[in-house]
Every structure is written in C-alpha cells, then in structure tokens.
PDB file of N, CA and C in Angstrom:
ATOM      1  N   UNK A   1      26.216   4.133   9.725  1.00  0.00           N
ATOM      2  CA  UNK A   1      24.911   3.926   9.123  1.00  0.00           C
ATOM      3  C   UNK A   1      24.915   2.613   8.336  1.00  0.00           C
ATOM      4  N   UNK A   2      24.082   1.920   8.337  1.00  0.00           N
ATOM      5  CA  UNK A   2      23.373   0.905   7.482  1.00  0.00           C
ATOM      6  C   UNK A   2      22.331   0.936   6.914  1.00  0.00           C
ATOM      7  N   UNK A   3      22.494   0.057   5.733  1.00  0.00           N
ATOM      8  CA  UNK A   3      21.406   0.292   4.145  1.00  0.00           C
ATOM      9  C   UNK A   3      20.660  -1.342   4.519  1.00  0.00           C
ATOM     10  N   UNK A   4      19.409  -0.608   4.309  1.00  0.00           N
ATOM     11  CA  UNK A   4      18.258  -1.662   4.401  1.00  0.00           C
ATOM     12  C   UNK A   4      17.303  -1.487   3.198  1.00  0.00           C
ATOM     13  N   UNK A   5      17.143  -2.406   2.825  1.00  0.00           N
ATOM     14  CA  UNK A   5      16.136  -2.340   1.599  1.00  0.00           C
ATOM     15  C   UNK A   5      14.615  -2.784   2.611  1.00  0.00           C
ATOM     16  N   UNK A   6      13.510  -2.072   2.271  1.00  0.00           N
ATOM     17  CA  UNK A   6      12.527  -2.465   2.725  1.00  0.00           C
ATOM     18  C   UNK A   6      11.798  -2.770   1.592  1.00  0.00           C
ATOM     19  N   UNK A   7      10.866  -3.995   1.605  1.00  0.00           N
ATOM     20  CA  UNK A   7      10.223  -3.776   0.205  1.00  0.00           C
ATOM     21  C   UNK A   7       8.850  -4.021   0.653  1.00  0.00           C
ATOM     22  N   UNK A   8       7.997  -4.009  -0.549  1.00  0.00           N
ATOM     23  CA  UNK A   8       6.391  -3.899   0.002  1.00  0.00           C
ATOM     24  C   UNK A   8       5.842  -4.935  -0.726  1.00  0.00           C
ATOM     25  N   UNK A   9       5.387  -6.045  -0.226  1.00  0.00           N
ATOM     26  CA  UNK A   9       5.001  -7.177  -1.067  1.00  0.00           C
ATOM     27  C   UNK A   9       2.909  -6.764  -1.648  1.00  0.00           C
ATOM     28  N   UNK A  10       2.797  -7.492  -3.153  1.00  0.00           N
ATOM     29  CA  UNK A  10       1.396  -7.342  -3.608  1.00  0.00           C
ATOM     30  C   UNK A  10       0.589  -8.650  -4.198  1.00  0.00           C
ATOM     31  N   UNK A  11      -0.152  -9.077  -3.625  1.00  0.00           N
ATOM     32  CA  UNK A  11      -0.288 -10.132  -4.259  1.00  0.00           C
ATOM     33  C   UNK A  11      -0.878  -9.782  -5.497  1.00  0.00           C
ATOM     34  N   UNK A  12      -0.378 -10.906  -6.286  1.00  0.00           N
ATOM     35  CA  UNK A  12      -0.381 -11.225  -7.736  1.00  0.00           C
ATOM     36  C   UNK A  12      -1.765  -9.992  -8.901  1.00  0.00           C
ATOM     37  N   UNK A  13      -2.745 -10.416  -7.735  1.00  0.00           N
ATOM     38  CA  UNK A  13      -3.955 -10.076  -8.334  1.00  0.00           C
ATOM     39  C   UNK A  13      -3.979  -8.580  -8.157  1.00  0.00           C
ATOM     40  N   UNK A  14      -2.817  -7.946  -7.430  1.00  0.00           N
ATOM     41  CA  UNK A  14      -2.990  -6.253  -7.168  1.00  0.00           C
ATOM     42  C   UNK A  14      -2.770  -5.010  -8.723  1.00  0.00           C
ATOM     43  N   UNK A  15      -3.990  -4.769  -8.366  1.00  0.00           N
ATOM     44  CA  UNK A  15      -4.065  -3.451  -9.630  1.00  0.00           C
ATOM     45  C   UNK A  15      -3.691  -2.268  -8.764  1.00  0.00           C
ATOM     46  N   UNK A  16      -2.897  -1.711  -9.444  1.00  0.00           N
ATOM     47  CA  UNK A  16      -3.009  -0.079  -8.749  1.00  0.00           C
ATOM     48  C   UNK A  16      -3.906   1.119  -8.299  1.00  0.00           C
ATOM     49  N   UNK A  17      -4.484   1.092 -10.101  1.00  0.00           N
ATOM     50  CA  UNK A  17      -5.084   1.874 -10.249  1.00  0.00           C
ATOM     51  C   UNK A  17      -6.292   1.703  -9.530  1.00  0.00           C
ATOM     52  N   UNK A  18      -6.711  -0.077  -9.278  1.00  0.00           N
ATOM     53  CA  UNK A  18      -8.379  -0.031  -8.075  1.00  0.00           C
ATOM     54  C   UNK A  18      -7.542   0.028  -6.820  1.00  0.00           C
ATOM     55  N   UNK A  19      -6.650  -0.651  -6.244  1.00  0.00           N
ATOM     56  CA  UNK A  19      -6.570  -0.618  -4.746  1.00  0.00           C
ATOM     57  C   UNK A  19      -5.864   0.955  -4.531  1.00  0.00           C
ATOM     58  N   UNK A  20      -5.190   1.409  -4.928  1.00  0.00           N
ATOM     59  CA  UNK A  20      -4.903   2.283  -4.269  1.00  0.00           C
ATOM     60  C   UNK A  20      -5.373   3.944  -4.540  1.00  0.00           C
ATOM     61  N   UNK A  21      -6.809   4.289  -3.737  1.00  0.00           N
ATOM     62  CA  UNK A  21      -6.977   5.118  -3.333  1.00  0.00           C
ATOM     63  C   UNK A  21      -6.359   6.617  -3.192  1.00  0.00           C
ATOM     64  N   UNK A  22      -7.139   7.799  -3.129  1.00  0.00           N
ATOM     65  CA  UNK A  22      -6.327   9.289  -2.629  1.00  0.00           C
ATOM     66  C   UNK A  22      -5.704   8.935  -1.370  1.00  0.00           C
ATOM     67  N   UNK A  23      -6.735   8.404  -0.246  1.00  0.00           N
ATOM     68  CA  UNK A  23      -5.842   8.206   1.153  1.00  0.00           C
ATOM     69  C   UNK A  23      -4.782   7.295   1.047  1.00  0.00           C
ATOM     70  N   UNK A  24      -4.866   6.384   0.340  1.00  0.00           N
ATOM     71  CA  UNK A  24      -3.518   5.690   0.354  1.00  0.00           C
ATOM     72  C   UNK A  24      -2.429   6.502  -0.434  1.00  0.00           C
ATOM     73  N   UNK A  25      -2.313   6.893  -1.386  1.00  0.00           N
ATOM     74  CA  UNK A  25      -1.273   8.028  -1.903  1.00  0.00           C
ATOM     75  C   UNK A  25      -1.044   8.809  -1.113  1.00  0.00           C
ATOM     76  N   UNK A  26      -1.835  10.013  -0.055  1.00  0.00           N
ATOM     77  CA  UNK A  26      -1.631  10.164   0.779  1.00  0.00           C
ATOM     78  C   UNK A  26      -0.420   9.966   1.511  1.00  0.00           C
ATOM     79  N   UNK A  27      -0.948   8.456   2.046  1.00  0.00           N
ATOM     80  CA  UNK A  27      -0.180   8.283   3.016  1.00  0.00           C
ATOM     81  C   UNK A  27       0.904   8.032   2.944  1.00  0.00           C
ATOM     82  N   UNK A  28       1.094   7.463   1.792  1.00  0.00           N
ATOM     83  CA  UNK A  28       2.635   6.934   1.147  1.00  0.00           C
ATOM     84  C   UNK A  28       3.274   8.183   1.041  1.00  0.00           C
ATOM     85  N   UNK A  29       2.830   9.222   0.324  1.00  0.00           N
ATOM     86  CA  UNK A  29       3.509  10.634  -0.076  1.00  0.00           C
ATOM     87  C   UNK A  29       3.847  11.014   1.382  1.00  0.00           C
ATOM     88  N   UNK A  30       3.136  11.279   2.739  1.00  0.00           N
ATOM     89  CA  UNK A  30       3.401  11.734   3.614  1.00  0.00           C
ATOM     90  C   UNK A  30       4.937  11.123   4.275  1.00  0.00           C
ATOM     91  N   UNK A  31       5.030   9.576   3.926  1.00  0.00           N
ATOM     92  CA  UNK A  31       5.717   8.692   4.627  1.00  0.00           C
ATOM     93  C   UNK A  31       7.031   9.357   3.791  1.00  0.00           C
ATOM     94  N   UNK A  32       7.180   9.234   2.540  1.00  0.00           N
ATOM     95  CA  UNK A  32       8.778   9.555   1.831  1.00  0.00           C
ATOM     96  C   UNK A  32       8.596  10.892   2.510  1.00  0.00           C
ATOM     97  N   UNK A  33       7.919  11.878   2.527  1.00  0.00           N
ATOM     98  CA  UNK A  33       8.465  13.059   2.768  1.00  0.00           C
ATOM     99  C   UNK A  33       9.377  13.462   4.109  1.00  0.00           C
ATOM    100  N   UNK A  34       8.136  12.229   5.675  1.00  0.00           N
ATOM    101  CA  UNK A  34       8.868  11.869   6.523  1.00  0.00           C
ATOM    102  C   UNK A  34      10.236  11.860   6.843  1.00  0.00           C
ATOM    103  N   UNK A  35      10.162  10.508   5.487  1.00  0.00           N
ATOM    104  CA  UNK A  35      11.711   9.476   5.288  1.00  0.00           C
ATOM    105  C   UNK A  35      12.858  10.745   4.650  1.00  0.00           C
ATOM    106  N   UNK A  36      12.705  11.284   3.847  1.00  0.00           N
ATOM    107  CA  UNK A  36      12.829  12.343   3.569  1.00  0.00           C
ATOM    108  C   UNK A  36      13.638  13.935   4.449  1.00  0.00           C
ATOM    109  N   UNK A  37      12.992  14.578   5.034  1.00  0.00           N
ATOM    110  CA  UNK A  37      12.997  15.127   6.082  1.00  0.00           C
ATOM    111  C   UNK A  37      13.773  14.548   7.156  1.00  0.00           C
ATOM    112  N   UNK A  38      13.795  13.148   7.547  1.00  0.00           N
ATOM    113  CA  UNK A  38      14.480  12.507   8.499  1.00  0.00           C
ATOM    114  C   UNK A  38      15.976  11.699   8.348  1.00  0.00           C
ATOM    115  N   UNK A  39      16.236  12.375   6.948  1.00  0.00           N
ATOM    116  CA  UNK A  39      17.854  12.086   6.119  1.00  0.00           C
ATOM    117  C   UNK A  39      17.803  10.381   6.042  1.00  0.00           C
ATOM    118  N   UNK A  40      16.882   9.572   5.667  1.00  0.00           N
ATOM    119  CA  UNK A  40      17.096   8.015   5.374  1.00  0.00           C
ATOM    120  C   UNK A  40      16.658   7.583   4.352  1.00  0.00           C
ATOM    121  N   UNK A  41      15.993   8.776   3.180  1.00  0.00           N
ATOM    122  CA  UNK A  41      15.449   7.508   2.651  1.00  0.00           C
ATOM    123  C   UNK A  41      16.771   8.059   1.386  1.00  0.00           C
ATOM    124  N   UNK A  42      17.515   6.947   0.822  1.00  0.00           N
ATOM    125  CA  UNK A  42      18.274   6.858  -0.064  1.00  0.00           C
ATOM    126  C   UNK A  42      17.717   6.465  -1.575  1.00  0.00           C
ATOM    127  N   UNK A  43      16.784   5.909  -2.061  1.00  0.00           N
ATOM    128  CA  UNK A  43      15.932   5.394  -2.783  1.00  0.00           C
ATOM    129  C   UNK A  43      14.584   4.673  -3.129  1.00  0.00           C
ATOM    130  N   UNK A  44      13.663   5.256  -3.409  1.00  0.00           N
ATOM    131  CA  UNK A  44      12.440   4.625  -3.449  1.00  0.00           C
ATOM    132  C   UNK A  44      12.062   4.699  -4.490  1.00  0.00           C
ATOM    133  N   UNK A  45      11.447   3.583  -4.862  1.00  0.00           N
ATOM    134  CA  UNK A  45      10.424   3.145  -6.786  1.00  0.00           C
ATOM    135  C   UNK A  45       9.292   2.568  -6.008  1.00  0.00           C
ATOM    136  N   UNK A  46       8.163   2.794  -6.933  1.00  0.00           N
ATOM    137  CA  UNK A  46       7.383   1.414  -7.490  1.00  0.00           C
ATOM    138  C   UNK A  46       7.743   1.103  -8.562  1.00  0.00           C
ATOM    139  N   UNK A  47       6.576  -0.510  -8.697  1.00  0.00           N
ATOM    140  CA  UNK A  47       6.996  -1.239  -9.851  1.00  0.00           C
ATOM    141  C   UNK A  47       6.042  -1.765 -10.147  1.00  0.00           C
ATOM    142  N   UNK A  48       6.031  -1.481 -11.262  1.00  0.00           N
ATOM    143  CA  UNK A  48       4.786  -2.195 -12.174  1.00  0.00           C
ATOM    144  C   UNK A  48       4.376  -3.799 -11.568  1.00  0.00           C
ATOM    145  N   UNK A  49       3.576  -4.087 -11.751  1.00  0.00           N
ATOM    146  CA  UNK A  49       2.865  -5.285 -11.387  1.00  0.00           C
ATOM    147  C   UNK A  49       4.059  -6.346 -11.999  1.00  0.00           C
ATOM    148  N   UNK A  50       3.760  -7.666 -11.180  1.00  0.00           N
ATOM    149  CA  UNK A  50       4.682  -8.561 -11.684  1.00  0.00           C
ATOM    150  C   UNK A  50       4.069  -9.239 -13.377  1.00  0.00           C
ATOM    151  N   UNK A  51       2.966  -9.399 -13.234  1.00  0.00           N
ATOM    152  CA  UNK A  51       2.807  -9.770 -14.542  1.00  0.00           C
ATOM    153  C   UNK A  51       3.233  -9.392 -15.591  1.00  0.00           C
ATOM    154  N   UNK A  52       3.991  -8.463 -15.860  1.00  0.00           N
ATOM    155  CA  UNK A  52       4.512  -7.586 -16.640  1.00  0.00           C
ATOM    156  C   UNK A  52       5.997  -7.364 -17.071  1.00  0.00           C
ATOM    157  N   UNK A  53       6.277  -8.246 -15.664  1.00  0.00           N
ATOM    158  CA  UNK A  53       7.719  -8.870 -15.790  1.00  0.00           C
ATOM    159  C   UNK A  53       8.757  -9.826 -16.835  1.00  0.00           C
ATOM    160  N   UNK A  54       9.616  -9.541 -17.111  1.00  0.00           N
ATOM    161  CA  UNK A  54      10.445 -10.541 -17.756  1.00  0.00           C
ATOM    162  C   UNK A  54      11.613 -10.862 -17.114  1.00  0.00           C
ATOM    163  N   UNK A  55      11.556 -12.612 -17.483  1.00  0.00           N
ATOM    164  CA  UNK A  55      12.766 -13.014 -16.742  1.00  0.00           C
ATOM    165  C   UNK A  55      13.897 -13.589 -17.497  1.00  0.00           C
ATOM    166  N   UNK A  56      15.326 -13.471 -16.976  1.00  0.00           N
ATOM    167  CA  UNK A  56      16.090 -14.296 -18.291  1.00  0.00           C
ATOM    168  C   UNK A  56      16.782 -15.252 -17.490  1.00  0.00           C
ATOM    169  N   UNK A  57      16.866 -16.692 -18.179  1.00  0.00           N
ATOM    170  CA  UNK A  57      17.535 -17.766 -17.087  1.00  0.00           C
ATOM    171  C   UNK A  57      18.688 -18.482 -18.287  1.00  0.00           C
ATOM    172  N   UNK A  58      19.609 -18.540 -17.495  1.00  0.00           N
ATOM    173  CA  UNK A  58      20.434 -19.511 -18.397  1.00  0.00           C
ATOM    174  C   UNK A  58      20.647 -21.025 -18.351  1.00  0.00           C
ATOM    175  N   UNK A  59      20.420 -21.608 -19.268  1.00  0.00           N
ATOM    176  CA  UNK A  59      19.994 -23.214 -19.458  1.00  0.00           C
ATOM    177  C   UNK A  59      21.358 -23.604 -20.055  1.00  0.00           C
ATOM    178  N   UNK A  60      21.224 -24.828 -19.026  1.00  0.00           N
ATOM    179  CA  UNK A  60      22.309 -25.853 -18.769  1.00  0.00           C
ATOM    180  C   UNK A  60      23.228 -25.972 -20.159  1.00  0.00           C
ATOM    181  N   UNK A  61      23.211 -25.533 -21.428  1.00  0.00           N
ATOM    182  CA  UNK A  61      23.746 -25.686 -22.954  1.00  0.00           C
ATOM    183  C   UNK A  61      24.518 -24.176 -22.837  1.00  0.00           C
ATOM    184  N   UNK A  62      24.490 -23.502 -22.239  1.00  0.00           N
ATOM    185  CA  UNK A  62      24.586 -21.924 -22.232  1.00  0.00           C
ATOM    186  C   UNK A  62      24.094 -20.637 -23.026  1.00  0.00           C
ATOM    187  N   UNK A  63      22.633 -20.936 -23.204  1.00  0.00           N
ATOM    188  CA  UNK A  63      21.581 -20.290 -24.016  1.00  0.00           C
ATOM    189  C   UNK A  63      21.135 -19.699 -23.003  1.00  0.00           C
ATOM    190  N   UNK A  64      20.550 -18.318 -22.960  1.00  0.00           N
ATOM    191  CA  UNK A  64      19.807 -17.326 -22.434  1.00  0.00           C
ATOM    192  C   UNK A  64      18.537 -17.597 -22.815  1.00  0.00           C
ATOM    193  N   UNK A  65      17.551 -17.491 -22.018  1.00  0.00           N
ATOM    194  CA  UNK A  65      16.053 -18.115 -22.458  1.00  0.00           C
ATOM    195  C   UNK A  65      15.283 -17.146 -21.722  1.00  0.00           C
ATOM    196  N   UNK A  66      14.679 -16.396 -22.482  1.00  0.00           N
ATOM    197  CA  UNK A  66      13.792 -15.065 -22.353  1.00  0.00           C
ATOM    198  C   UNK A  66      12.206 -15.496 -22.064  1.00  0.00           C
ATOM    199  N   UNK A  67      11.544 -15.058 -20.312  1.00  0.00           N
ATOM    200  CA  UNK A  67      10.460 -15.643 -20.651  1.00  0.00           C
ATOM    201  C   UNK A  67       9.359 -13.742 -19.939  1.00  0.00           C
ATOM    202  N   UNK A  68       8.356 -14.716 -20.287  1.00  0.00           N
ATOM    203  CA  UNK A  68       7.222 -13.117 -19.777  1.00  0.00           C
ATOM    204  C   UNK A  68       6.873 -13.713 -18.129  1.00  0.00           C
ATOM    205  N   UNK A  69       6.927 -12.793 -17.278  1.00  0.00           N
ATOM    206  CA  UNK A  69       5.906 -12.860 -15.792  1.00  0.00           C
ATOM    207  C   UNK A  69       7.623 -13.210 -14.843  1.00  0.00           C
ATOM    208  N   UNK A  70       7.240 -13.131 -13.696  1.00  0.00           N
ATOM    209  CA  UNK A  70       8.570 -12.581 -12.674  1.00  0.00           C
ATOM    210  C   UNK A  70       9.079 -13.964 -12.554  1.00  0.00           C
ATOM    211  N   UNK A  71      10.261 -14.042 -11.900  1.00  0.00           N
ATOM    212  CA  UNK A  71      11.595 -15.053 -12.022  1.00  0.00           C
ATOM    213  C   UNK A  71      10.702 -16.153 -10.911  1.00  0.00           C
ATOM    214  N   UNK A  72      10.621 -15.787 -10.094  1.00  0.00           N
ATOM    215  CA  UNK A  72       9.667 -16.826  -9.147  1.00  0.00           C
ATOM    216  C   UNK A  72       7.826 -17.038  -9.641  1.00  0.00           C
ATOM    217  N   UNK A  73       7.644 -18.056  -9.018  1.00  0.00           N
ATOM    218  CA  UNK A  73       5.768 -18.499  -9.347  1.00  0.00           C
ATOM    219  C   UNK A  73       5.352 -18.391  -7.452  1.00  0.00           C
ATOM    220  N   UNK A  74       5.073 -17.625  -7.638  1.00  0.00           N
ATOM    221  CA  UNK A  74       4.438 -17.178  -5.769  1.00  0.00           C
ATOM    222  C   UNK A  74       3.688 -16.456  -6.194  1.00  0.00           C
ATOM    223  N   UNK A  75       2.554 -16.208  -5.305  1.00  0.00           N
ATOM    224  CA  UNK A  75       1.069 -15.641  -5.172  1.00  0.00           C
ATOM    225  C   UNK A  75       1.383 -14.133  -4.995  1.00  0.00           C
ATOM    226  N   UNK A  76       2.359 -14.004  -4.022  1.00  0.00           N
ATOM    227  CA  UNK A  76       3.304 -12.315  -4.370  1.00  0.00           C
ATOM    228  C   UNK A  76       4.316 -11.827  -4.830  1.00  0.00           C
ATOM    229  N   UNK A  77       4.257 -10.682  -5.065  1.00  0.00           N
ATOM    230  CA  UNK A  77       5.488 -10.353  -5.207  1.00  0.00           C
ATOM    231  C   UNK A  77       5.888  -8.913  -4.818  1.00  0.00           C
ATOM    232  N   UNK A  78       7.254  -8.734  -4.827  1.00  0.00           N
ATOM    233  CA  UNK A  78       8.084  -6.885  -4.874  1.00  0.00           C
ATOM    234  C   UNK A  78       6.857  -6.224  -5.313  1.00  0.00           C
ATOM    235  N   UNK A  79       6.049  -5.153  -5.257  1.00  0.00           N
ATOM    236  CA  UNK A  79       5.303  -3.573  -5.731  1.00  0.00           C
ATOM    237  C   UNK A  79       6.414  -2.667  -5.585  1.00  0.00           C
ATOM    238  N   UNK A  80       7.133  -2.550  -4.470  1.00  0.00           N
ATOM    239  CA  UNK A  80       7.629  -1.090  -4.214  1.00  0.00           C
ATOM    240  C   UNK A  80       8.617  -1.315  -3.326  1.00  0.00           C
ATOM    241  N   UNK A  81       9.564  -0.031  -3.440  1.00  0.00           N
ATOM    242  CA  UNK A  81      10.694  -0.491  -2.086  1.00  0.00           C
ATOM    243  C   UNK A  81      11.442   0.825  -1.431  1.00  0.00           C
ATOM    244  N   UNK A  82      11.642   0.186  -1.015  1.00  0.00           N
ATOM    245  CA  UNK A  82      12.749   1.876  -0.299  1.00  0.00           C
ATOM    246  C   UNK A  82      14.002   1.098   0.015  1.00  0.00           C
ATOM    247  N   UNK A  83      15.336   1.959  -0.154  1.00  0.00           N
ATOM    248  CA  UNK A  83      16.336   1.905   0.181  1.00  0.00           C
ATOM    249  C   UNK A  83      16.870   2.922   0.994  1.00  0.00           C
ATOM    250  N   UNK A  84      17.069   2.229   2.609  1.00  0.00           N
ATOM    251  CA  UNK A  84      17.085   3.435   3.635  1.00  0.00           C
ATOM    252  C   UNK A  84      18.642   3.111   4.376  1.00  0.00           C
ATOM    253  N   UNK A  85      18.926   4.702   4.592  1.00  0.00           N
ATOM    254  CA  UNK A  85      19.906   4.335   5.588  1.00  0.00           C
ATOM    255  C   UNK A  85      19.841   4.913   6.500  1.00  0.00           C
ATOM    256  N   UNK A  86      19.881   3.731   7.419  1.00  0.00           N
ATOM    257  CA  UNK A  86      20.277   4.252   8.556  1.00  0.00           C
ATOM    258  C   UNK A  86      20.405   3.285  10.230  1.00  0.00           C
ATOM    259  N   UNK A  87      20.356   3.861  10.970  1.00  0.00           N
ATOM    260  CA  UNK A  87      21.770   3.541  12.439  1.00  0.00           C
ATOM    261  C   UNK A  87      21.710   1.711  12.312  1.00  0.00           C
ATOM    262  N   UNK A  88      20.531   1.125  12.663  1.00  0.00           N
ATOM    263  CA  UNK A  88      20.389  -0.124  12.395  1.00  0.00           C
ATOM    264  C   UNK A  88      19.147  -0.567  12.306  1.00  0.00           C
ATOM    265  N   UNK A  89      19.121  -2.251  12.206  1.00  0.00           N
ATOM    266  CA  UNK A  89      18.083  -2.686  12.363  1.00  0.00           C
ATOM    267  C   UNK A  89      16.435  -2.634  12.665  1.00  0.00           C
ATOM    268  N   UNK A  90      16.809  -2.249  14.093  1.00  0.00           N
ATOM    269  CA  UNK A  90      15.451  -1.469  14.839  1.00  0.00           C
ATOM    270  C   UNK A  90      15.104  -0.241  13.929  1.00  0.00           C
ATOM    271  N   UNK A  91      16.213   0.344  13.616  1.00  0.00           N
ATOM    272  CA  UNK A  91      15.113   1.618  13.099  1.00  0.00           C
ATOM    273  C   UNK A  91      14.394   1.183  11.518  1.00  0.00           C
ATOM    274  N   UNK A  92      15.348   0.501  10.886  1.00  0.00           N
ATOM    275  CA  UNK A  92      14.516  -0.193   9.804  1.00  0.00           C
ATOM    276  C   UNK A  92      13.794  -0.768  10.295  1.00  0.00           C
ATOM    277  N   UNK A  93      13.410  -1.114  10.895  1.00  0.00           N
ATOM    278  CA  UNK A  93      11.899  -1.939  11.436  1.00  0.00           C
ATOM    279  C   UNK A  93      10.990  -1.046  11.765  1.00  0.00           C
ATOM    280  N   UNK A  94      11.480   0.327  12.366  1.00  0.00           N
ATOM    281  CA  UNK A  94      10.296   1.289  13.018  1.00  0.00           C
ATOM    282  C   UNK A  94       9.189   1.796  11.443  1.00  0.00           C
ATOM    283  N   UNK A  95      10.516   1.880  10.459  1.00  0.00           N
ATOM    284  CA  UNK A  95       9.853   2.511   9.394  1.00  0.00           C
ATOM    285  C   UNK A  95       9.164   1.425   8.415  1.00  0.00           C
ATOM    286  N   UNK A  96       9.735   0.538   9.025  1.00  0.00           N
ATOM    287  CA  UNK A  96       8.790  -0.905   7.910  1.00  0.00           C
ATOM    288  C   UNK A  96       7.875  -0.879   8.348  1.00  0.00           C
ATOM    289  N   UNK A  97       7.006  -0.767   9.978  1.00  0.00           N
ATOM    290  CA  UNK A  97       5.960  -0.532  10.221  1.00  0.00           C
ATOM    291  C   UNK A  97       5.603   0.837   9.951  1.00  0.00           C
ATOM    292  N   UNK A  98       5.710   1.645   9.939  1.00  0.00           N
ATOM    293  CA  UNK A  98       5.468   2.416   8.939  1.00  0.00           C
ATOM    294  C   UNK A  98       4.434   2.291   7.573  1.00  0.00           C
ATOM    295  N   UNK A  99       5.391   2.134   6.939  1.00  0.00           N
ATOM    296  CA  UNK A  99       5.327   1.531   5.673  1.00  0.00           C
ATOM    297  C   UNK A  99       4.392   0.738   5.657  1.00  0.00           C
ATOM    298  N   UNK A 100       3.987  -0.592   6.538  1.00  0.00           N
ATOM    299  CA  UNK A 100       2.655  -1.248   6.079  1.00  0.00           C
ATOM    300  C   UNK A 100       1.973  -1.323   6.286  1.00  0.00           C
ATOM    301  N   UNK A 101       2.103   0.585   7.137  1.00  0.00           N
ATOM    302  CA  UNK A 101       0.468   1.137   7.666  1.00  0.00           C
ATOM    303  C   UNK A 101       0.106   1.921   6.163  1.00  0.00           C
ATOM    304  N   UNK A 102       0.681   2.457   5.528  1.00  0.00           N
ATOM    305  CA  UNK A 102       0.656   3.184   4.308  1.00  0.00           C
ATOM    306  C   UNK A 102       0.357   2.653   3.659  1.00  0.00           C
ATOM    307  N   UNK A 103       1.183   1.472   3.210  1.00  0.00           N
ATOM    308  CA  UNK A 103       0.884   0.866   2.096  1.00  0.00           C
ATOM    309  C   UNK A 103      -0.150  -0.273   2.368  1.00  0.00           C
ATOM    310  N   UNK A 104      -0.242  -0.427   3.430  1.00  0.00           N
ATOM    311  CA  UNK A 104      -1.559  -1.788   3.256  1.00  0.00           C
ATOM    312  C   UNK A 104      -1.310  -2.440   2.979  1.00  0.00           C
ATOM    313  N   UNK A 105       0.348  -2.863   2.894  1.00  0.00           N
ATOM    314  CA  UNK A 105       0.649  -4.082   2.318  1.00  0.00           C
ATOM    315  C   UNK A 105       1.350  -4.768   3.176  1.00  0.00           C
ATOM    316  N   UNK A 106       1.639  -6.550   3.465  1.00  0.00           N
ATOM    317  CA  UNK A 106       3.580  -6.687   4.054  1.00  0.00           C
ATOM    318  C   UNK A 106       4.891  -6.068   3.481  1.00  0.00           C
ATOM    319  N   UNK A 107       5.467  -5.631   4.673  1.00  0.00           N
ATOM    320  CA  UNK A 107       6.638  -5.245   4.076  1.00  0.00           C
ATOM    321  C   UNK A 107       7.601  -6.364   4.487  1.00  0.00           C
ATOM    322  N   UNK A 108       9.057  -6.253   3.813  1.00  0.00           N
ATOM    323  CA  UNK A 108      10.132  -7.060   4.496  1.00  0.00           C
ATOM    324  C   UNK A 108      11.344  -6.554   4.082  1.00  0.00           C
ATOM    325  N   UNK A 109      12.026  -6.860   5.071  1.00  0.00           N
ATOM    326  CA  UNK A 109      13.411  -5.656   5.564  1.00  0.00           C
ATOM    327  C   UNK A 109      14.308  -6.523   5.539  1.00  0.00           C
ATOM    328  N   UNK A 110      15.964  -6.072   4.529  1.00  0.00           N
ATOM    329  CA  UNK A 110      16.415  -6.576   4.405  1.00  0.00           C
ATOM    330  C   UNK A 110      18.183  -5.620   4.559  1.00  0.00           C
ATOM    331  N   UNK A 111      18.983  -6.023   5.282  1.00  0.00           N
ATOM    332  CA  UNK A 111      19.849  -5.638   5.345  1.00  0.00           C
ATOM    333  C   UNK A 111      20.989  -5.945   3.994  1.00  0.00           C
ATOM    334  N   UNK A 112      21.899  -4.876   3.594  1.00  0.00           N
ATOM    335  CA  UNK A 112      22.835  -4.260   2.134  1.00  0.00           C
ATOM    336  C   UNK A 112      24.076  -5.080   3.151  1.00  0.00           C
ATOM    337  N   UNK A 113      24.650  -6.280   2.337  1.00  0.00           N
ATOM    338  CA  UNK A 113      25.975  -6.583   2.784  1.00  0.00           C
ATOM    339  C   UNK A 113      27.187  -5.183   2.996  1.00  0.00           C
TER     340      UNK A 113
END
C-alpha cells in the first residue's frame, strides 16, 4: 500500500459557511464514509480558511518572524485533505475525482515518500 495525500484547493475568497450547502455536506459525508468502508481513508481534516493562517519564517540574522495569512501569496489555497492509503496511484486518482465531485473544488494528489 501507498499513502497519498489528496488535498482540496479554495480560492482565497471561499467562506464555508455560504458555499457549502446541505448537498454539499452530503456529499462529502457520503464520500469519507465510502473512503471509510473501503479501508483507505487514513486521515481527513478541514481547515479553516487561509486567512486565518499564521506563518513563521526564519530571517537571514536567525530571528523567527511571526506573520498573519498562509506561507505562500496565491489566489488558493489547502481547505481540506485526506490522507489515503492505498495500492497506487490510479486509485488515488479514482478517489481524487471523487472528491472534486463533492467538494466542488480542485483537488491534487500527492504521493508520502
């Protein structure tokens, strides 16, 4: 078996509480239970919006420098993820589509060294 992180990208401007709907909970709930039931899913979160984020970077003097909003400046970011295992590739892909029928969002799949 192999561990794939799938994650679910949101752009910046995504609220929870307006975009996502009963049918979309739904569908997401149906999907872990799936994932679930089908012995792969090893871990799943959401995550608070990126704005909400803090990042810590260390500057060239060796000071830690604490700032507010996520480590990158991109229009998206991480919402949610799953950590799945299983046989390979392809099947992480079957369930990433999946996933961004549920979530309405892009997903992107990433294979666990």
């Amino acid at each position: 078996m192999a561990r794939y992180l799938v994650a679910i990208h949101h752009p910046d401007t995504y609220e929870p509480l307006v975009v996502e709907d009963a049918a979309m909970s739904a569908a997401i709930d149906a999907l872990n239970v799936e994932m679930k039931e089908a012995g792969v899913r090893f871990f799943a979160g959401g995550l608070h919006p990126a704005k909400y984020a803090k990042s810590v970077r260390a500057e060239a003097n060796g000071d830690l420098k604490t700032t507010d909003g996520p480590y990158l400046r991109t229009s998206e970011h991480v919402g949610g993820f799953w950590i799945l295992d299983v046989a390979d590739l392809e099947a992480a892909m079957m369930w990433a589509r999946k996933a961004t029928v549920a979530c309405r969002a892009p997903v992107e799949v990433r294979a666990f060294h």
